[in-house]
Protein backbone atom coordinates (compact mmCIF):
# COMPACT_ATOMS: atom_id res chain seq x y z
CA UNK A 1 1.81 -157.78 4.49
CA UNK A 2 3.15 -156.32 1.16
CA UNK A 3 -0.50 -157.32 -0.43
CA UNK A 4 -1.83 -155.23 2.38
CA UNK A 5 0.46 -152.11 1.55
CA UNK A 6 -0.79 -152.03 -2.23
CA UNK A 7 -4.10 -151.74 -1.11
CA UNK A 8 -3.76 -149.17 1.10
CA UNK A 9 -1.74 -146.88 -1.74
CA UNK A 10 -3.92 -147.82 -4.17
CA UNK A 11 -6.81 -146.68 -1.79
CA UNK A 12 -5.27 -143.57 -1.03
CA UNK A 13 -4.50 -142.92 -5.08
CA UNK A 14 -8.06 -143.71 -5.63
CA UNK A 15 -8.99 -141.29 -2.84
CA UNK A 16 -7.03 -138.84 -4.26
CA UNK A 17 -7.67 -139.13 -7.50
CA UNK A 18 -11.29 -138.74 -6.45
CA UNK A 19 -11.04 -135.55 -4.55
CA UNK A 20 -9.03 -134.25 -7.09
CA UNK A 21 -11.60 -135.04 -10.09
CA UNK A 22 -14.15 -133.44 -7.58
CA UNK A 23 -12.29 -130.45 -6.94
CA UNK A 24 -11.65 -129.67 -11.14
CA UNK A 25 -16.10 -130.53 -11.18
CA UNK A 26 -16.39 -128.06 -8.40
CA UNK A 27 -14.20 -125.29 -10.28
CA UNK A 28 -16.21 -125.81 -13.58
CA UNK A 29 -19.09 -125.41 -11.79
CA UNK A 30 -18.46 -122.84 -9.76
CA UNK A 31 -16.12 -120.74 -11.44
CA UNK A 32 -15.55 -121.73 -15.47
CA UNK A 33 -19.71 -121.59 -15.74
CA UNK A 34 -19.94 -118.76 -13.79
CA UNK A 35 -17.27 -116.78 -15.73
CA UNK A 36 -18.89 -117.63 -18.85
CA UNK A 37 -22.38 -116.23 -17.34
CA UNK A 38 -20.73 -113.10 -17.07
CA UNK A 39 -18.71 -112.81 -20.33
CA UNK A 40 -22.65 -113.73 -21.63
CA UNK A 41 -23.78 -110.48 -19.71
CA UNK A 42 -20.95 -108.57 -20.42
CA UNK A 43 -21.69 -108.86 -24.23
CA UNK A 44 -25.77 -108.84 -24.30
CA UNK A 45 -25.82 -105.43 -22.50
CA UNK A 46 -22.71 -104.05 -24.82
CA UNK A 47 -25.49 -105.04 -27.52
CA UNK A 48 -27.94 -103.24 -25.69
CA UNK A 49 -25.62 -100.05 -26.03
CA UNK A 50 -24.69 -100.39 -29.40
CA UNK A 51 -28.52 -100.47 -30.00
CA UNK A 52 -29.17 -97.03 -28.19
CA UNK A 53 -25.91 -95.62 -29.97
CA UNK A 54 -27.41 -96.46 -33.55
CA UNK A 55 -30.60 -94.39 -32.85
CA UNK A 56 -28.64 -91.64 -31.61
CA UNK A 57 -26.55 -92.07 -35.08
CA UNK A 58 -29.89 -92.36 -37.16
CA UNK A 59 -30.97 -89.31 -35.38
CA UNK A 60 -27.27 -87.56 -36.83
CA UNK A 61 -27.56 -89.47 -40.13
CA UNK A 62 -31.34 -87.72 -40.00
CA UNK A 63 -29.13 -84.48 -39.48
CA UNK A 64 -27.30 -84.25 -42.30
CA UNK A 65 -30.50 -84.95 -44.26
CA UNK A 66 -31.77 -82.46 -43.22
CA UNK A 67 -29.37 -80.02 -43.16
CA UNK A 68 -29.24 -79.56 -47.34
CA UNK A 69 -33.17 -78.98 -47.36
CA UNK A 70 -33.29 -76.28 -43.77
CA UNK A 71 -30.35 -74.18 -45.64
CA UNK A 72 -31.85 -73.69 -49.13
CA UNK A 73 -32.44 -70.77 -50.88
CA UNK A 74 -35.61 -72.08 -52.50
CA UNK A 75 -36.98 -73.59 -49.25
CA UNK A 76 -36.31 -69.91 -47.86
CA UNK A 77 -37.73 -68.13 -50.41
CA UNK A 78 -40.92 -70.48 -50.58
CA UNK A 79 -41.51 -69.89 -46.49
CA UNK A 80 -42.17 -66.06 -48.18
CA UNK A 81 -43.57 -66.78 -51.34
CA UNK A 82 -45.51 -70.18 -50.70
CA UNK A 83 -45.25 -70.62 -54.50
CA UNK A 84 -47.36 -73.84 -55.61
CA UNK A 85 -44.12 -74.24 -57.96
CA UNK A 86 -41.73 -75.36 -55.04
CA UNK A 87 -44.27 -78.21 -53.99
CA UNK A 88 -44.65 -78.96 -57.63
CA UNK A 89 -41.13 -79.21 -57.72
CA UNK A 90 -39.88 -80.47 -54.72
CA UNK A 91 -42.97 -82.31 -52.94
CA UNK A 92 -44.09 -85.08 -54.69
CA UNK A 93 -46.08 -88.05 -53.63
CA UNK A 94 -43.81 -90.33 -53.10
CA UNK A 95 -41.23 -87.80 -51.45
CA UNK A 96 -41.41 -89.84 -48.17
CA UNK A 97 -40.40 -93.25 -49.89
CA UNK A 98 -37.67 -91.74 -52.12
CA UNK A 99 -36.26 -90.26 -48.60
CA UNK A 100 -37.25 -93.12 -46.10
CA UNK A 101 -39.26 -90.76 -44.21
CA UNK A 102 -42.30 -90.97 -42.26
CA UNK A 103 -42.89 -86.93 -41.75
CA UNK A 104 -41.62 -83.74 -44.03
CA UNK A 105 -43.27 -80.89 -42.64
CA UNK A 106 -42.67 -77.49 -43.04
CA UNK A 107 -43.47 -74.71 -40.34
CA UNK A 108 -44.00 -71.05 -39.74
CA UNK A 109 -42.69 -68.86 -37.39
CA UNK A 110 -45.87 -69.29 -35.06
CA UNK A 111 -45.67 -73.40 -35.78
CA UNK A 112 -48.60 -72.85 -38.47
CA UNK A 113 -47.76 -76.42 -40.85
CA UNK A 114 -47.44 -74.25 -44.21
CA UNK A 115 -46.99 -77.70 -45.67
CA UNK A 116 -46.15 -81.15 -45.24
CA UNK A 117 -46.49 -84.78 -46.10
CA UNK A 118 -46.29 -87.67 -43.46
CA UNK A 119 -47.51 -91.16 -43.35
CA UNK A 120 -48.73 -93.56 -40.96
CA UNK A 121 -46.53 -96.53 -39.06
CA UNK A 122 -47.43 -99.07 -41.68
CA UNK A 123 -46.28 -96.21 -44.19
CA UNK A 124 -49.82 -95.52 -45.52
CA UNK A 125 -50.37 -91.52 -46.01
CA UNK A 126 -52.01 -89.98 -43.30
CA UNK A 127 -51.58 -87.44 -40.45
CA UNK A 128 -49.51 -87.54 -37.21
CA UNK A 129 -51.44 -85.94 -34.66
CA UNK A 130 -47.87 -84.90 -32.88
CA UNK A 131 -47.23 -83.09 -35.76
CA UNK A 132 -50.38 -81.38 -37.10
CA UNK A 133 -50.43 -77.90 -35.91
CA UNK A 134 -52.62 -77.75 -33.46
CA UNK A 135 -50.67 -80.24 -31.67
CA UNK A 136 -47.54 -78.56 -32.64
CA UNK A 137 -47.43 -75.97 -30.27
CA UNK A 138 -48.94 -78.09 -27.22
CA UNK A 139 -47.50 -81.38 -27.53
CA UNK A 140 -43.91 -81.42 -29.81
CA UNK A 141 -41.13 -80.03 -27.82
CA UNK A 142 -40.26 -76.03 -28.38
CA UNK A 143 -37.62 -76.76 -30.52
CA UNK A 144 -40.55 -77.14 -33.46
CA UNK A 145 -41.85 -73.82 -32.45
CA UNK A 146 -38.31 -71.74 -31.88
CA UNK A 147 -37.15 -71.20 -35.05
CA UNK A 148 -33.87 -69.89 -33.76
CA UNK A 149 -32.79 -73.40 -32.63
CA UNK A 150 -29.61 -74.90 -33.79
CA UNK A 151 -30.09 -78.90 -34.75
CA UNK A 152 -32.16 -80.71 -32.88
CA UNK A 153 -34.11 -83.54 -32.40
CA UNK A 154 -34.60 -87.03 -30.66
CA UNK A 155 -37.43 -89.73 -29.86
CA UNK A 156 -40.50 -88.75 -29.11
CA UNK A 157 -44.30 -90.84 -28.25
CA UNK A 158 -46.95 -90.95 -29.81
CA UNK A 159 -50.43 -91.37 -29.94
CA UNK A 160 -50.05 -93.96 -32.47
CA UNK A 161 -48.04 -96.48 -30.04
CA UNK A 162 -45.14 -96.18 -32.03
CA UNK A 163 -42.11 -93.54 -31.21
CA UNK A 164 -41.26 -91.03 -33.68
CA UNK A 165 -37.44 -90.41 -34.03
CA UNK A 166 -37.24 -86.31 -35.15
CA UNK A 167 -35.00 -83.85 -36.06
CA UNK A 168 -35.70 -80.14 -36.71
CA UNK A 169 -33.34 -77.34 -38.30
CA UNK A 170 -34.27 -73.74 -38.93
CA UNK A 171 -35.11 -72.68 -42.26
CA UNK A 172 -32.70 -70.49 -43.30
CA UNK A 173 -30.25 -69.51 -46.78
CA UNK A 174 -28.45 -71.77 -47.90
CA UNK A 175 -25.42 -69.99 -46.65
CA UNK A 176 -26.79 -69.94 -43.51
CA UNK A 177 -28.00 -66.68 -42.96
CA UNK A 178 -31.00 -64.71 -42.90
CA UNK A 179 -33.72 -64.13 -39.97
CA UNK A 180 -34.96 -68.20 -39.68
CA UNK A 181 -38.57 -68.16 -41.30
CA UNK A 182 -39.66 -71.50 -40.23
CA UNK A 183 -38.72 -74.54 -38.97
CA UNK A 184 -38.36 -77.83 -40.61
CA UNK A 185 -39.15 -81.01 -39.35
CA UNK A 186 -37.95 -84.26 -40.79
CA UNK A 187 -38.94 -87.99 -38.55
CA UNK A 188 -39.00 -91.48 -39.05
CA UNK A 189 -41.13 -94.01 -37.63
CA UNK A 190 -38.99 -96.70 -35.13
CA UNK A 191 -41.29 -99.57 -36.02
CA UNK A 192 -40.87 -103.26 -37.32
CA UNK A 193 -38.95 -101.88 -40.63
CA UNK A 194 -36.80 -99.62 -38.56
CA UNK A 195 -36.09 -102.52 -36.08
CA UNK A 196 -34.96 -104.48 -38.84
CA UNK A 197 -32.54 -102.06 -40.53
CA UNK A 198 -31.07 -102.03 -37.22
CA UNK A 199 -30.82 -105.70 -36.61
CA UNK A 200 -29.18 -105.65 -39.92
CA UNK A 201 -26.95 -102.58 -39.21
CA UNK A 202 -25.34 -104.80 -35.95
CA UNK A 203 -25.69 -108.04 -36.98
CA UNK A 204 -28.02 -108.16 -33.81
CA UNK A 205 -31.26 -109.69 -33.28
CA UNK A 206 -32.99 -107.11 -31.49
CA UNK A 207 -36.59 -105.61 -31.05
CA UNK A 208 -38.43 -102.45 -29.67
CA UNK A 209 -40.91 -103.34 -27.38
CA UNK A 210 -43.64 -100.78 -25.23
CA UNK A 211 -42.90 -99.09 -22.08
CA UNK A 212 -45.57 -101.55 -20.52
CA UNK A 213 -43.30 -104.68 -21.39
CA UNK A 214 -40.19 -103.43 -19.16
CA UNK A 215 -38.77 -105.96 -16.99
CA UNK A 216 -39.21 -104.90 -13.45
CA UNK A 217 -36.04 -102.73 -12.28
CA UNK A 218 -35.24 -101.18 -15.81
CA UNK A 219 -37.02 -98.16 -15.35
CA UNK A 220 -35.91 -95.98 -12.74
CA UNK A 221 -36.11 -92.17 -12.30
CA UNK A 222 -32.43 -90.74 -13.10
CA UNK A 223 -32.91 -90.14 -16.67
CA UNK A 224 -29.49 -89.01 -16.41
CA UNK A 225 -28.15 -92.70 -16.92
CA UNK A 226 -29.89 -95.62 -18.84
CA UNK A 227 -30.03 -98.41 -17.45
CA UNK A 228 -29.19 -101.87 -18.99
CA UNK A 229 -30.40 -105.26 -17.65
CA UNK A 230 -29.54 -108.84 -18.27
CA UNK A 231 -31.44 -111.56 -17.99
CA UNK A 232 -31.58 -115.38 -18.28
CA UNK A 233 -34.69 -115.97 -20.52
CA UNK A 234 -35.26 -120.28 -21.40
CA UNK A 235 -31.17 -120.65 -20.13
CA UNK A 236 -30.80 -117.87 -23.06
CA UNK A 237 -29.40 -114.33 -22.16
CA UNK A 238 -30.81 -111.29 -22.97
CA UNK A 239 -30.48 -107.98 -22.90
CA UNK A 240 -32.99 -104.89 -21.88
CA UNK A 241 -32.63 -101.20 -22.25
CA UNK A 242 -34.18 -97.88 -22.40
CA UNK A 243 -34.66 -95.35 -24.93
CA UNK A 244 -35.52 -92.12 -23.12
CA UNK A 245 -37.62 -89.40 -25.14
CA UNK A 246 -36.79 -85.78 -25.25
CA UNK A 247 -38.54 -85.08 -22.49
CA UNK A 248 -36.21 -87.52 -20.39
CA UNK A 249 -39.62 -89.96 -20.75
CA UNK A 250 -38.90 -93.44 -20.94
CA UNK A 251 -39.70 -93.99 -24.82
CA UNK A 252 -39.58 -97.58 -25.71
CA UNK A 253 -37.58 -101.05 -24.54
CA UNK A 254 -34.66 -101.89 -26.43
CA UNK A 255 -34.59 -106.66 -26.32
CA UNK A 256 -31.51 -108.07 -27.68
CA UNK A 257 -31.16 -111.89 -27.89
CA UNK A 258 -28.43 -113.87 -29.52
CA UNK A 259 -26.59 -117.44 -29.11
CA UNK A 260 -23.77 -116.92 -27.13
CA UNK A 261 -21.05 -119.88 -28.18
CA UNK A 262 -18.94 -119.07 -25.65
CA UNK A 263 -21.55 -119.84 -23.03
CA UNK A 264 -22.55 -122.88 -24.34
CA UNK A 265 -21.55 -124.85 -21.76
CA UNK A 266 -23.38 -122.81 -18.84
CA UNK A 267 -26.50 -123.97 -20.35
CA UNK A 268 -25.67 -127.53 -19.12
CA UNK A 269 -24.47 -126.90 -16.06
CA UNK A 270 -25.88 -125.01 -13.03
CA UNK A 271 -24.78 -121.98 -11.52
CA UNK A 272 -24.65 -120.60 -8.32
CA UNK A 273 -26.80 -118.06 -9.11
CA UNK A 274 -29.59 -117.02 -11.62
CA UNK A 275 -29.91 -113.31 -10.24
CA UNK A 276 -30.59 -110.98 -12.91
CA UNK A 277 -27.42 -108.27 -13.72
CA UNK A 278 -28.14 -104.80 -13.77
CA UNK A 279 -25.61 -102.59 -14.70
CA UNK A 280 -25.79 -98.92 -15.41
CA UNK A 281 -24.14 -97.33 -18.73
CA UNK A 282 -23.56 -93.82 -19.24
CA UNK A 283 -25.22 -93.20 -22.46
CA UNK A 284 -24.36 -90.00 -24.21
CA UNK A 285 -27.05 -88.51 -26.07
CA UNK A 286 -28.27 -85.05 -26.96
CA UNK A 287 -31.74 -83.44 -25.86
């Protein structure tokens, strides 16, 4: 009788024991792997922000820049003069290395190029079709043809495949007065070099892909938010975004992809689901 009665607590203690092991396997399934799926999102499409906020601080960065060389007594007096000395001076060859830039150009009030100097993606000197001035006045925004313009800029497509992040500043005094005789237009190529000052910048492996490349349900038509996807790519996460031009265009695909230690563990385990997130983030940007 008593041998009987052991067996049937220690049955029940097994039994119990049991359910409760499966229980805890059932939580860390269901809800530890799951949580650490979205902690995984959370922090690949914060990365996609941060990637949209650093153009939109190159483009400010590309501001300042700008800034000493649109309010300059020499650059307004040259728009007048067009003396060969200012190039001489202030134009050399390798002006575009020295100032990591892919386009300096200088226009008139009618968007006539009085002169310039711009380079190719792969940084060879050469023209930019967006920016010669027969395109000028057809295909760049009318901020490079209104002269009255505070600072401006953005992103902006190309014919050569790769986007062109701008800025342009009237030319003006250098204490900031005067009837604007010109526009100036500074821009910098957002290629494989730009990519990786970037990646750098955040510590974020990240690239820039074509329009074409979008995941389906990026792209949608309110420019007025960007959106921001997540994805499970080889048990990985990543992240995609948008980079709208200033046209509200979509521009080019922002990828981000990075180990994610604290996820670690969802790569072993199923989930109950392997739905892509989409979430929608408010970027604030100028136009």
């Amino acid at each position: 009788m008593n041998i009987t009665l052991r067996w049937r607590v220690a049955l029940v203690v097994a039994a119990v024991t049991t359910l409760a092991l499966a229980a805890l396997l059932v939580f860390d399934r269901l809800v530890l792997v799951d949580g650490f799926r979205q902690l995984e999102d959370d922090e690949v499409r914060r990365d996609v922000t941060r990637v949209v906020h650093v153009v939109d601080g190159e483009r400010d960065r590309m501001n300042v820049l700008i800034g000493d060389w649109a309010s300059w007594d020499d650059a307004y007096g040259y728009m007048q003069t067009q003396s060969p000395a200012f190039i001489a001076s202030n134009l050399p060859d390798d002006i575009l290395d020295t100032m990591d830039l892919a386009a300096l150009v200088f226009y008139d009030t009618s968007g006539r190029v009085v002169v310039g100097r711009t380079a190719h993606p792969d940084g060879k000197a050469g023209g930019i079709q967006e920016l010669a001035p027969d395109w000028s006045m057809t295909r760049v925004p009318d901020i490079l043809r209104r002269s009255t313009d505070a600072a401006n800029g953005g992103v902006m497509r190309t014919e050569a495949g790769t986007p062109l992040l701008f800025v342009a500043q009237p030319i003006l005094r250098s204490d900031g007065t005067g009837a604007p005789r010109g526009t100036l237009v500074f821009a910098r190529w957002l290629n494989a070099d730009r990519v990786g000052i970037f990646s750098k910048m955040l510590d974020t492996p990240l690239d820039f892909l074509p329009v074409a490349e979008a995941p389906p349900g990026l792209i949608g038509s309110d420019v007025s938010r960007d959106q921001v996807l997540s994805l499970r790519e080889k048990g990985e996460p990543v992240g995609y975004g948008v980079i709208r031009d200033i046209n509200g265009q979509s521009a080019l695909v922002v990828r981000t992809a990075q180990e994610r230690a604290v996820g670690a563990l969802s790569r072993t385990r199923p989930s109950r689901s392997s739905a892509p997130s989409l979430h929608s983030a408010q970027c604030s940007r100028s136009r």
